[in-house]
PDB file of N, CA and C in Angstrom:
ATOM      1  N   UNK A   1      24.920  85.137  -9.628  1.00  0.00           N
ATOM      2  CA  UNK A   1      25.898  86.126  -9.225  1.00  0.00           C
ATOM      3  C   UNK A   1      25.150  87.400  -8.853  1.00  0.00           C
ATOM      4  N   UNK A   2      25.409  88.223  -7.638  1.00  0.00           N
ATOM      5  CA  UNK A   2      25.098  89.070  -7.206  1.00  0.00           C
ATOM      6  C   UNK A   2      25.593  90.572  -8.143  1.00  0.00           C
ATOM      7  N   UNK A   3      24.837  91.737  -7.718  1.00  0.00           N
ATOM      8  CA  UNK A   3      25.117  92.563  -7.973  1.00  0.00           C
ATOM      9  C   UNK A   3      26.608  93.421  -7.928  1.00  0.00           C
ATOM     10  N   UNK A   4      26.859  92.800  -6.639  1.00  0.00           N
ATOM     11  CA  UNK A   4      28.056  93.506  -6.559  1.00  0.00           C
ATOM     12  C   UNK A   4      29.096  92.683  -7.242  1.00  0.00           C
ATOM     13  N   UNK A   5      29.081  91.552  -7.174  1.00  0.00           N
ATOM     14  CA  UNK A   5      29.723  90.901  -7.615  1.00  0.00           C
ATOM     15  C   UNK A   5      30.092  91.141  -9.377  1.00  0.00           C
ATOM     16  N   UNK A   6      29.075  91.256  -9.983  1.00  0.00           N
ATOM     17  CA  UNK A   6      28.850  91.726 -11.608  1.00  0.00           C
ATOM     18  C   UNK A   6      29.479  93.108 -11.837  1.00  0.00           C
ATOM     19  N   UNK A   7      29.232  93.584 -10.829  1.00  0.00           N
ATOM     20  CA  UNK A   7      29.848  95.187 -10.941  1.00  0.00           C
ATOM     21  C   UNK A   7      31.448  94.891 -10.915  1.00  0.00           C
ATOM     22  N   UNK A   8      31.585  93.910  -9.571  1.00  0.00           N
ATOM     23  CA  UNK A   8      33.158  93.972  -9.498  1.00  0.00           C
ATOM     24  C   UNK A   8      34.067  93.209 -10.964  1.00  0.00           C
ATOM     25  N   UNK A   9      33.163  92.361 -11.706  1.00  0.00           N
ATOM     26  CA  UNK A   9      33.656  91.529 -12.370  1.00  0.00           C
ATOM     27  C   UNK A   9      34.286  92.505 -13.926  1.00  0.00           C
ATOM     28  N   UNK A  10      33.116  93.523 -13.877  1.00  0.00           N
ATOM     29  CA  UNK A  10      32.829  93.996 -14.951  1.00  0.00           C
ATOM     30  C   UNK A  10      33.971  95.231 -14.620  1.00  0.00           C
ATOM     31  N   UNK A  11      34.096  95.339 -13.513  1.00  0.00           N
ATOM     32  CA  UNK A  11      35.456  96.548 -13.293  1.00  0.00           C
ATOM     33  C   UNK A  11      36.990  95.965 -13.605  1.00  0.00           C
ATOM     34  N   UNK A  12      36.756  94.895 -12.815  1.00  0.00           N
ATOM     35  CA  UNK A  12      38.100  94.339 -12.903  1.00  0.00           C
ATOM     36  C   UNK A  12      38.532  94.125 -14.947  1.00  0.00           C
ATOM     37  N   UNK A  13      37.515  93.960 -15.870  1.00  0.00           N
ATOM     38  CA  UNK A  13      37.394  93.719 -17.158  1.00  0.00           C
ATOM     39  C   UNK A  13      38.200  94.624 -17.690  1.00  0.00           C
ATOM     40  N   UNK A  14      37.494  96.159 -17.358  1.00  0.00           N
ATOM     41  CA  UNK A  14      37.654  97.412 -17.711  1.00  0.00           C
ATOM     42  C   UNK A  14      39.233  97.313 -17.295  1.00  0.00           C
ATOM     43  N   UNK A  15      39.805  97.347 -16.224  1.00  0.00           N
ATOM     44  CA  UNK A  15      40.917  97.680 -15.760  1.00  0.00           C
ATOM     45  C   UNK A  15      41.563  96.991 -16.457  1.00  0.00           C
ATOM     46  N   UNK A  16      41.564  95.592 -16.914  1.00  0.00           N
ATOM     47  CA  UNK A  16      42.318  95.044 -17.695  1.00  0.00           C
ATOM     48  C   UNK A  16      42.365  95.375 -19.099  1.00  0.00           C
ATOM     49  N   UNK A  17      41.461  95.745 -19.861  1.00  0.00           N
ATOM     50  CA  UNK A  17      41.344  96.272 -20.987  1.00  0.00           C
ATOM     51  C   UNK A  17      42.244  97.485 -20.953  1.00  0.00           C
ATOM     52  N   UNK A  18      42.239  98.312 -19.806  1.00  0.00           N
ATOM     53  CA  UNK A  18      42.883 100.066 -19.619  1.00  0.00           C
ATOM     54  C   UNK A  18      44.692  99.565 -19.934  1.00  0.00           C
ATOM     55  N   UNK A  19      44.364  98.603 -19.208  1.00  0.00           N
ATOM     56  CA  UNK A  19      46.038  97.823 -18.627  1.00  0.00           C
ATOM     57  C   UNK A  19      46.664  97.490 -20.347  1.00  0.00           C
ATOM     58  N   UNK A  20      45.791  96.690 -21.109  1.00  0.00           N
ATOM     59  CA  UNK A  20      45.916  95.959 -22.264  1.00  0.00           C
ATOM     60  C   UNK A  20      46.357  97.150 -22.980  1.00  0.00           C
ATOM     61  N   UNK A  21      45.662  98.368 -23.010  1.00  0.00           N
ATOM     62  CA  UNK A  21      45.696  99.201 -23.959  1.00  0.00           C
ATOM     63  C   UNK A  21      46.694 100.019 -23.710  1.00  0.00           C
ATOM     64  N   UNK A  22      47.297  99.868 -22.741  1.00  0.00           N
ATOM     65  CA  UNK A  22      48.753 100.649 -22.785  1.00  0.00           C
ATOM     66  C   UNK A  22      49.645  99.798 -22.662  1.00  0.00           C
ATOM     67  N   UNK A  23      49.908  98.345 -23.275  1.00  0.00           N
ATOM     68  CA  UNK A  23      50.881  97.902 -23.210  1.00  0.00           C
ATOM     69  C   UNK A  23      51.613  97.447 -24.541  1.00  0.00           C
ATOM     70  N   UNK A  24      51.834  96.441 -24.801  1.00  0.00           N
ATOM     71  CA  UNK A  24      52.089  96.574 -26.371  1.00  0.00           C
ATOM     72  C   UNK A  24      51.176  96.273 -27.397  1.00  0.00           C
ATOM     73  N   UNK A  25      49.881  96.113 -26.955  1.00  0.00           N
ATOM     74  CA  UNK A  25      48.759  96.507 -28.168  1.00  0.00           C
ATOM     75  C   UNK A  25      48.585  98.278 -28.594  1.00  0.00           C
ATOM     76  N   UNK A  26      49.394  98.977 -28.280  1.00  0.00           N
ATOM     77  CA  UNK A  26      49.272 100.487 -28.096  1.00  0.00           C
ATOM     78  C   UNK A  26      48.963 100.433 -29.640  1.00  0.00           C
ATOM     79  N   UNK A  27      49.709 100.134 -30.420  1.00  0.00           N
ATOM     80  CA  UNK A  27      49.495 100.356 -31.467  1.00  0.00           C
ATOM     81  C   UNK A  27      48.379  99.767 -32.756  1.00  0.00           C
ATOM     82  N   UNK A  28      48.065  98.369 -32.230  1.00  0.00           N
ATOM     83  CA  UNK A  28      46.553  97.836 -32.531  1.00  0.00           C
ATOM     84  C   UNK A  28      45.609  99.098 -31.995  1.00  0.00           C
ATOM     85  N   UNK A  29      45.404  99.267 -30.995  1.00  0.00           N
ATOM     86  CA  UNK A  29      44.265 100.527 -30.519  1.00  0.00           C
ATOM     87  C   UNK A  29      44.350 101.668 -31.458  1.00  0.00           C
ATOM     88  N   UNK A  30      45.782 102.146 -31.786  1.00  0.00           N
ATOM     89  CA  UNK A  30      46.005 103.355 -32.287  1.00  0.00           C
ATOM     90  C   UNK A  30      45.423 103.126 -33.620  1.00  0.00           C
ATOM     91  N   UNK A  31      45.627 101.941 -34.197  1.00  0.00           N
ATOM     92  CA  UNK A  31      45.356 101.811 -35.602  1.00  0.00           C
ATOM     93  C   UNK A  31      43.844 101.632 -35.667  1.00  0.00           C
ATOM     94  N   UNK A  32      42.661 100.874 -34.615  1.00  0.00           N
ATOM     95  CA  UNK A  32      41.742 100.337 -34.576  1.00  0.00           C
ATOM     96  C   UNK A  32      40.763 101.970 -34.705  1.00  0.00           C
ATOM     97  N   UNK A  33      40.937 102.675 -33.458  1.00  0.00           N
ATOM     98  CA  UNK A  33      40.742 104.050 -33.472  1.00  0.00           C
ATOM     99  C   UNK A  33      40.922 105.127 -34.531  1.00  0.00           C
ATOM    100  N   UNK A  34      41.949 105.042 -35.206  1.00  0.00           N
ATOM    101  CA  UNK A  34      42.013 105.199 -36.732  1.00  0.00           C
ATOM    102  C   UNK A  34      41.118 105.403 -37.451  1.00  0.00           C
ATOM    103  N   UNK A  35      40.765 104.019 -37.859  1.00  0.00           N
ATOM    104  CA  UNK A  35      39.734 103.133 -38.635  1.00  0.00           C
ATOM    105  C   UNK A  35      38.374 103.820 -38.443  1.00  0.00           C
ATOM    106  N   UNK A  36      38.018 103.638 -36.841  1.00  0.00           N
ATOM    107  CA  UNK A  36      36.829 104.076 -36.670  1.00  0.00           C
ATOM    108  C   UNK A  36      36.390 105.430 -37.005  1.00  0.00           C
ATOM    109  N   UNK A  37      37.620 106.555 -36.906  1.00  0.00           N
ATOM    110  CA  UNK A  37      37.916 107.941 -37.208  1.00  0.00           C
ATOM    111  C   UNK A  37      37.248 107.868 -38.335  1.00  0.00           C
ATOM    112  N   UNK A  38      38.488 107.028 -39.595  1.00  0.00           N
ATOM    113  CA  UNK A  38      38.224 107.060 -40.900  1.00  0.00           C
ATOM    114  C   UNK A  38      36.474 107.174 -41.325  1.00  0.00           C
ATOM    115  N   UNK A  39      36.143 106.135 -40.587  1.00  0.00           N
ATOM    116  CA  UNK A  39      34.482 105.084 -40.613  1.00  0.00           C
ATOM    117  C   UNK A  39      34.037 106.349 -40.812  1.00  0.00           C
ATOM    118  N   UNK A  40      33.789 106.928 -39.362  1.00  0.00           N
ATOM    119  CA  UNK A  40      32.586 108.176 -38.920  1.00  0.00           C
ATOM    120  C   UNK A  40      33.166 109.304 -39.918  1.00  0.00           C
ATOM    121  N   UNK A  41      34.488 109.903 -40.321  1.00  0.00           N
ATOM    122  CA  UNK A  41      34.361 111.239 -41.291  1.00  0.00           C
ATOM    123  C   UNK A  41      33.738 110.625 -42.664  1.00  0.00           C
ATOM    124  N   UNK A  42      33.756 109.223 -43.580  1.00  0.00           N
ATOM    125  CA  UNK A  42      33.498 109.095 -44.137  1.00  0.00           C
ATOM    126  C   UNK A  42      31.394 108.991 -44.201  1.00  0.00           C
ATOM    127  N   UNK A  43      31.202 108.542 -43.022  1.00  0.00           N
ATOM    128  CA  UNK A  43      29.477 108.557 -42.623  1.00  0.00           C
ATOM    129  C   UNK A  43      29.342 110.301 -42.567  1.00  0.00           C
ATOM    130  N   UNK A  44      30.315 111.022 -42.469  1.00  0.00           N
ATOM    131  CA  UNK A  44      29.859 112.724 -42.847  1.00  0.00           C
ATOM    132  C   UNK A  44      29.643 112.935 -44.139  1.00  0.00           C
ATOM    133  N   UNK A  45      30.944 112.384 -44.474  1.00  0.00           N
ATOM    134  CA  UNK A  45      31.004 113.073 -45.546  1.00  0.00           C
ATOM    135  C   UNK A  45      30.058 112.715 -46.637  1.00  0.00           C
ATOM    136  N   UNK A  46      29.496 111.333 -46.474  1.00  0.00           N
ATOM    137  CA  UNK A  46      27.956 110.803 -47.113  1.00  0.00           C
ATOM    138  C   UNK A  46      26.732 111.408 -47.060  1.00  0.00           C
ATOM    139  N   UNK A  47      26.840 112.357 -45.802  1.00  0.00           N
ATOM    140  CA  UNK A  47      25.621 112.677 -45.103  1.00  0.00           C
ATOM    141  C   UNK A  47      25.488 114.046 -45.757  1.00  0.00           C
ATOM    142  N   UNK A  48      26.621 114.648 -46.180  1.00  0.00           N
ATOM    143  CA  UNK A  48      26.462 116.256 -46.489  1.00  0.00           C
ATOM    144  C   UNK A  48      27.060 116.311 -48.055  1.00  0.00           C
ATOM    145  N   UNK A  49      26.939 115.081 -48.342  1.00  0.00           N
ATOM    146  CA  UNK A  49      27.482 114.781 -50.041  1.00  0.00           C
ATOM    147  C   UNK A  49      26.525 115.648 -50.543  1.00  0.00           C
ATOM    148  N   UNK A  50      26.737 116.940 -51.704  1.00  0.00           N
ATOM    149  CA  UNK A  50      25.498 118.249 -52.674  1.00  0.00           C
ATOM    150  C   UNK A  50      25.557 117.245 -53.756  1.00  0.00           C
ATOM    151  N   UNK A  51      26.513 116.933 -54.250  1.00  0.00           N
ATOM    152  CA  UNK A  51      26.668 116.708 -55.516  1.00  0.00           C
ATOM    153  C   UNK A  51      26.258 114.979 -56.162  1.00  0.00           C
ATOM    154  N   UNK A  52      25.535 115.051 -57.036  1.00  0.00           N
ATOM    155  CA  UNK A  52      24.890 113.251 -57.164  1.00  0.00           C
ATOM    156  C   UNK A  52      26.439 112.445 -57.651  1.00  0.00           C
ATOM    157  N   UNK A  53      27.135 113.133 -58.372  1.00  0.00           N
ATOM    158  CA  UNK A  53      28.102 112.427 -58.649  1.00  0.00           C
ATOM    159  C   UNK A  53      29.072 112.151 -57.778  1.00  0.00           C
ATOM    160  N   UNK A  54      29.115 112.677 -56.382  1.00  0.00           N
ATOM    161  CA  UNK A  54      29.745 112.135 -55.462  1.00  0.00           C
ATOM    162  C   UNK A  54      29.059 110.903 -54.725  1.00  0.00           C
ATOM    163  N   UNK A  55      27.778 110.778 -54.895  1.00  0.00           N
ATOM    164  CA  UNK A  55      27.252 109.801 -54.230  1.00  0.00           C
ATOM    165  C   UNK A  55      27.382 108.206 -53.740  1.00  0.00           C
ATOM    166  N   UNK A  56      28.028 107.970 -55.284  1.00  0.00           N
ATOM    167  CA  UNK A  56      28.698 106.678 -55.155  1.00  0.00           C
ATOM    168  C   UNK A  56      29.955 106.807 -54.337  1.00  0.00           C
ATOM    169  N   UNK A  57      30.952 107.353 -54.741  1.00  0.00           N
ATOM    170  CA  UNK A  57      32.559 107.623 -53.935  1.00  0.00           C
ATOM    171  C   UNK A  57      31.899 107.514 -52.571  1.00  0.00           C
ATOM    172  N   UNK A  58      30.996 108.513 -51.621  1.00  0.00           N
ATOM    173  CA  UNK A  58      30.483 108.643 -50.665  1.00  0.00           C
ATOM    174  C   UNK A  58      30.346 107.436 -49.960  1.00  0.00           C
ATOM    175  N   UNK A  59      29.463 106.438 -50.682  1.00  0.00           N
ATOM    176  CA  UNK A  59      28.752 105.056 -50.467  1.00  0.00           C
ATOM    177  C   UNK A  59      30.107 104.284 -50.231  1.00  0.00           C
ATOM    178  N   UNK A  60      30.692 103.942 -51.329  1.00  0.00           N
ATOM    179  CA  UNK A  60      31.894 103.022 -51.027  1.00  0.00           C
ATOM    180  C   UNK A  60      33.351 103.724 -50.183  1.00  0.00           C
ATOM    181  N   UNK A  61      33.137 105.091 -49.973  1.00  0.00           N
ATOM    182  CA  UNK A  61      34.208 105.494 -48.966  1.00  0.00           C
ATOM    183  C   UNK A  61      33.401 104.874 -47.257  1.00  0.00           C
ATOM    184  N   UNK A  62      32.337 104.826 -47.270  1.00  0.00           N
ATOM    185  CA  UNK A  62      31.808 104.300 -45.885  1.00  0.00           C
ATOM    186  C   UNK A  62      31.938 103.116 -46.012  1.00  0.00           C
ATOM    187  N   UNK A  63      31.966 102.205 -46.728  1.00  0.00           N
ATOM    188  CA  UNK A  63      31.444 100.204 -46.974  1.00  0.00           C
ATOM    189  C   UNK A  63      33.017 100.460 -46.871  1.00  0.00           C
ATOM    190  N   UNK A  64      33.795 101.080 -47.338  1.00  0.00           N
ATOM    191  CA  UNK A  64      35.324 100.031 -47.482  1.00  0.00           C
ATOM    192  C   UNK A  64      35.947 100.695 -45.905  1.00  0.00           C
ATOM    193  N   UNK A  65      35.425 102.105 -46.027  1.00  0.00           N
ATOM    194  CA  UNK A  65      36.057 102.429 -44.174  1.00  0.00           C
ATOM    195  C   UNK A  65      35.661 101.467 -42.923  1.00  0.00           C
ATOM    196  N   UNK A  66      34.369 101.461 -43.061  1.00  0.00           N
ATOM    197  CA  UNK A  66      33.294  99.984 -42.148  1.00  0.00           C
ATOM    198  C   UNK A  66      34.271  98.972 -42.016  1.00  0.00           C
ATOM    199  N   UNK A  67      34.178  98.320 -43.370  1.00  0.00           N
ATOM    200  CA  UNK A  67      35.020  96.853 -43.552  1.00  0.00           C
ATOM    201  C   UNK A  67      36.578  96.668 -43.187  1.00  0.00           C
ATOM    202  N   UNK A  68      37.151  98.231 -43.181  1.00  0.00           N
ATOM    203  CA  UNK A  68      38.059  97.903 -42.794  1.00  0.00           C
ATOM    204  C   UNK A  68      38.331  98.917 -41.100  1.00  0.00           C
ATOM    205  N   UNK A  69      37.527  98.462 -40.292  1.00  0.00           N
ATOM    206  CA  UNK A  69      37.579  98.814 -39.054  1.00  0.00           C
ATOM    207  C   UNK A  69      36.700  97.264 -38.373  1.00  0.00           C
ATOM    208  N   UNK A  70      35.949  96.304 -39.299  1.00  0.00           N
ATOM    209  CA  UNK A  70      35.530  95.237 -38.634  1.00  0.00           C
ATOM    210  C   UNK A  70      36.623  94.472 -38.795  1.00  0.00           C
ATOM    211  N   UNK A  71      37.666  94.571 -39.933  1.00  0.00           N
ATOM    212  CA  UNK A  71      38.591  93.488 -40.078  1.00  0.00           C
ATOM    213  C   UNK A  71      39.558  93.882 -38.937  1.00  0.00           C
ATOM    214  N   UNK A  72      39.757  94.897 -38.666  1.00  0.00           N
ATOM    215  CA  UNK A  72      40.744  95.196 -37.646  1.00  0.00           C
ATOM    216  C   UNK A  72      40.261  95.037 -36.481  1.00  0.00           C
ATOM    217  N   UNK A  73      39.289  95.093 -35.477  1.00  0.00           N
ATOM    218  CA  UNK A  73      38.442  94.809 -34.997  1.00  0.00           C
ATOM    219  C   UNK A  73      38.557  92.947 -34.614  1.00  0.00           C
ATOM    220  N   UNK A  74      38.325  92.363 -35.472  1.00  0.00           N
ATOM    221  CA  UNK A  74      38.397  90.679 -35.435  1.00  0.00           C
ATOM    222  C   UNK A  74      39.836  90.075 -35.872  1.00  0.00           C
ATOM    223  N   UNK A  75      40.924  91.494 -36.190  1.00  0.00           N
ATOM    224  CA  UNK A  75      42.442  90.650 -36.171  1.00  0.00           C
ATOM    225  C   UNK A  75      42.995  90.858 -34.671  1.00  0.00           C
ATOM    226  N   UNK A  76      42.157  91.783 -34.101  1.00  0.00           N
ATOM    227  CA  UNK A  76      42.771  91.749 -32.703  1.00  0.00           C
ATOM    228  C   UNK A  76      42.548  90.860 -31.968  1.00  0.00           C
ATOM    229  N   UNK A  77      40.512  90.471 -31.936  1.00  0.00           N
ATOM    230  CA  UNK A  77      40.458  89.533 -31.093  1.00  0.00           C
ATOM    231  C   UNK A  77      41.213  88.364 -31.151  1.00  0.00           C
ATOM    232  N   UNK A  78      40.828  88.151 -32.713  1.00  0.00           N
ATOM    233  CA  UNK A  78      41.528  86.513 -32.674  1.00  0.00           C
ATOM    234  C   UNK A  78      43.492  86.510 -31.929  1.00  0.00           C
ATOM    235  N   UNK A  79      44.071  87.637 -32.115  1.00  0.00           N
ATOM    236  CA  UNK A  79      45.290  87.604 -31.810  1.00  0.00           C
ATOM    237  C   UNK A  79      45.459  87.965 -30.590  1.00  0.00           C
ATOM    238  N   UNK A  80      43.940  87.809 -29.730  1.00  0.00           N
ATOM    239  CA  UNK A  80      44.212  88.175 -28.217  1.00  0.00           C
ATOM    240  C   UNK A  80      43.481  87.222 -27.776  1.00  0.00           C
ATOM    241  N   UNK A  81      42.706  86.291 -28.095  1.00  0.00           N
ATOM    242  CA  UNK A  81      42.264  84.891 -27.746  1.00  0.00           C
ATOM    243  C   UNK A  81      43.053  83.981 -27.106  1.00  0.00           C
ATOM    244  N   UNK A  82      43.328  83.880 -26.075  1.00  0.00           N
ATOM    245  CA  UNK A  82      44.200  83.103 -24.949  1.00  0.00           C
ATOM    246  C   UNK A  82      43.413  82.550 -23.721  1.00  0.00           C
TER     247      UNK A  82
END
């Protein structure tokens, strides 16, 4: 497959994904995006943790935010597998 061709394939993807995401998965995205929100303030809030006794909370506020942005993440695909 040619260049242009890969480009076009890979656009047409995008457009469908744009398409997907405003239709009634609106709210899978909204929730997925969420998650990831959750993920990254919790990777801050690890990062600028002073106190040792926050360290743990820190640790498992990132592992359970993570885990639950991969589970959401792989309930979409599988429920968009067609």
């Amino acid at each position: 497959m040619n260049d242009i061709h890969k480009k076009a394939s890979i656009k047409s993807i995008l457009e469908n994904f744009k398409l997907k995401r405003k239709s009634v998965h609106d709210e899978d995205f909204i929730n997925i995006e969420n998650a990831k929100k959750e993920w990254e303030d919790a990777k801050n809030i690890f990062e600028n943790v002073s106190q040792p006794d926050l360290v743990d909370y820190a640790i498992y506020k990132v592992e359970a935010a993570e885990q639950k942005y991969i589970y959401l993440l792989k309930q979409y695909r599988n429920n968009n597998l067609t």
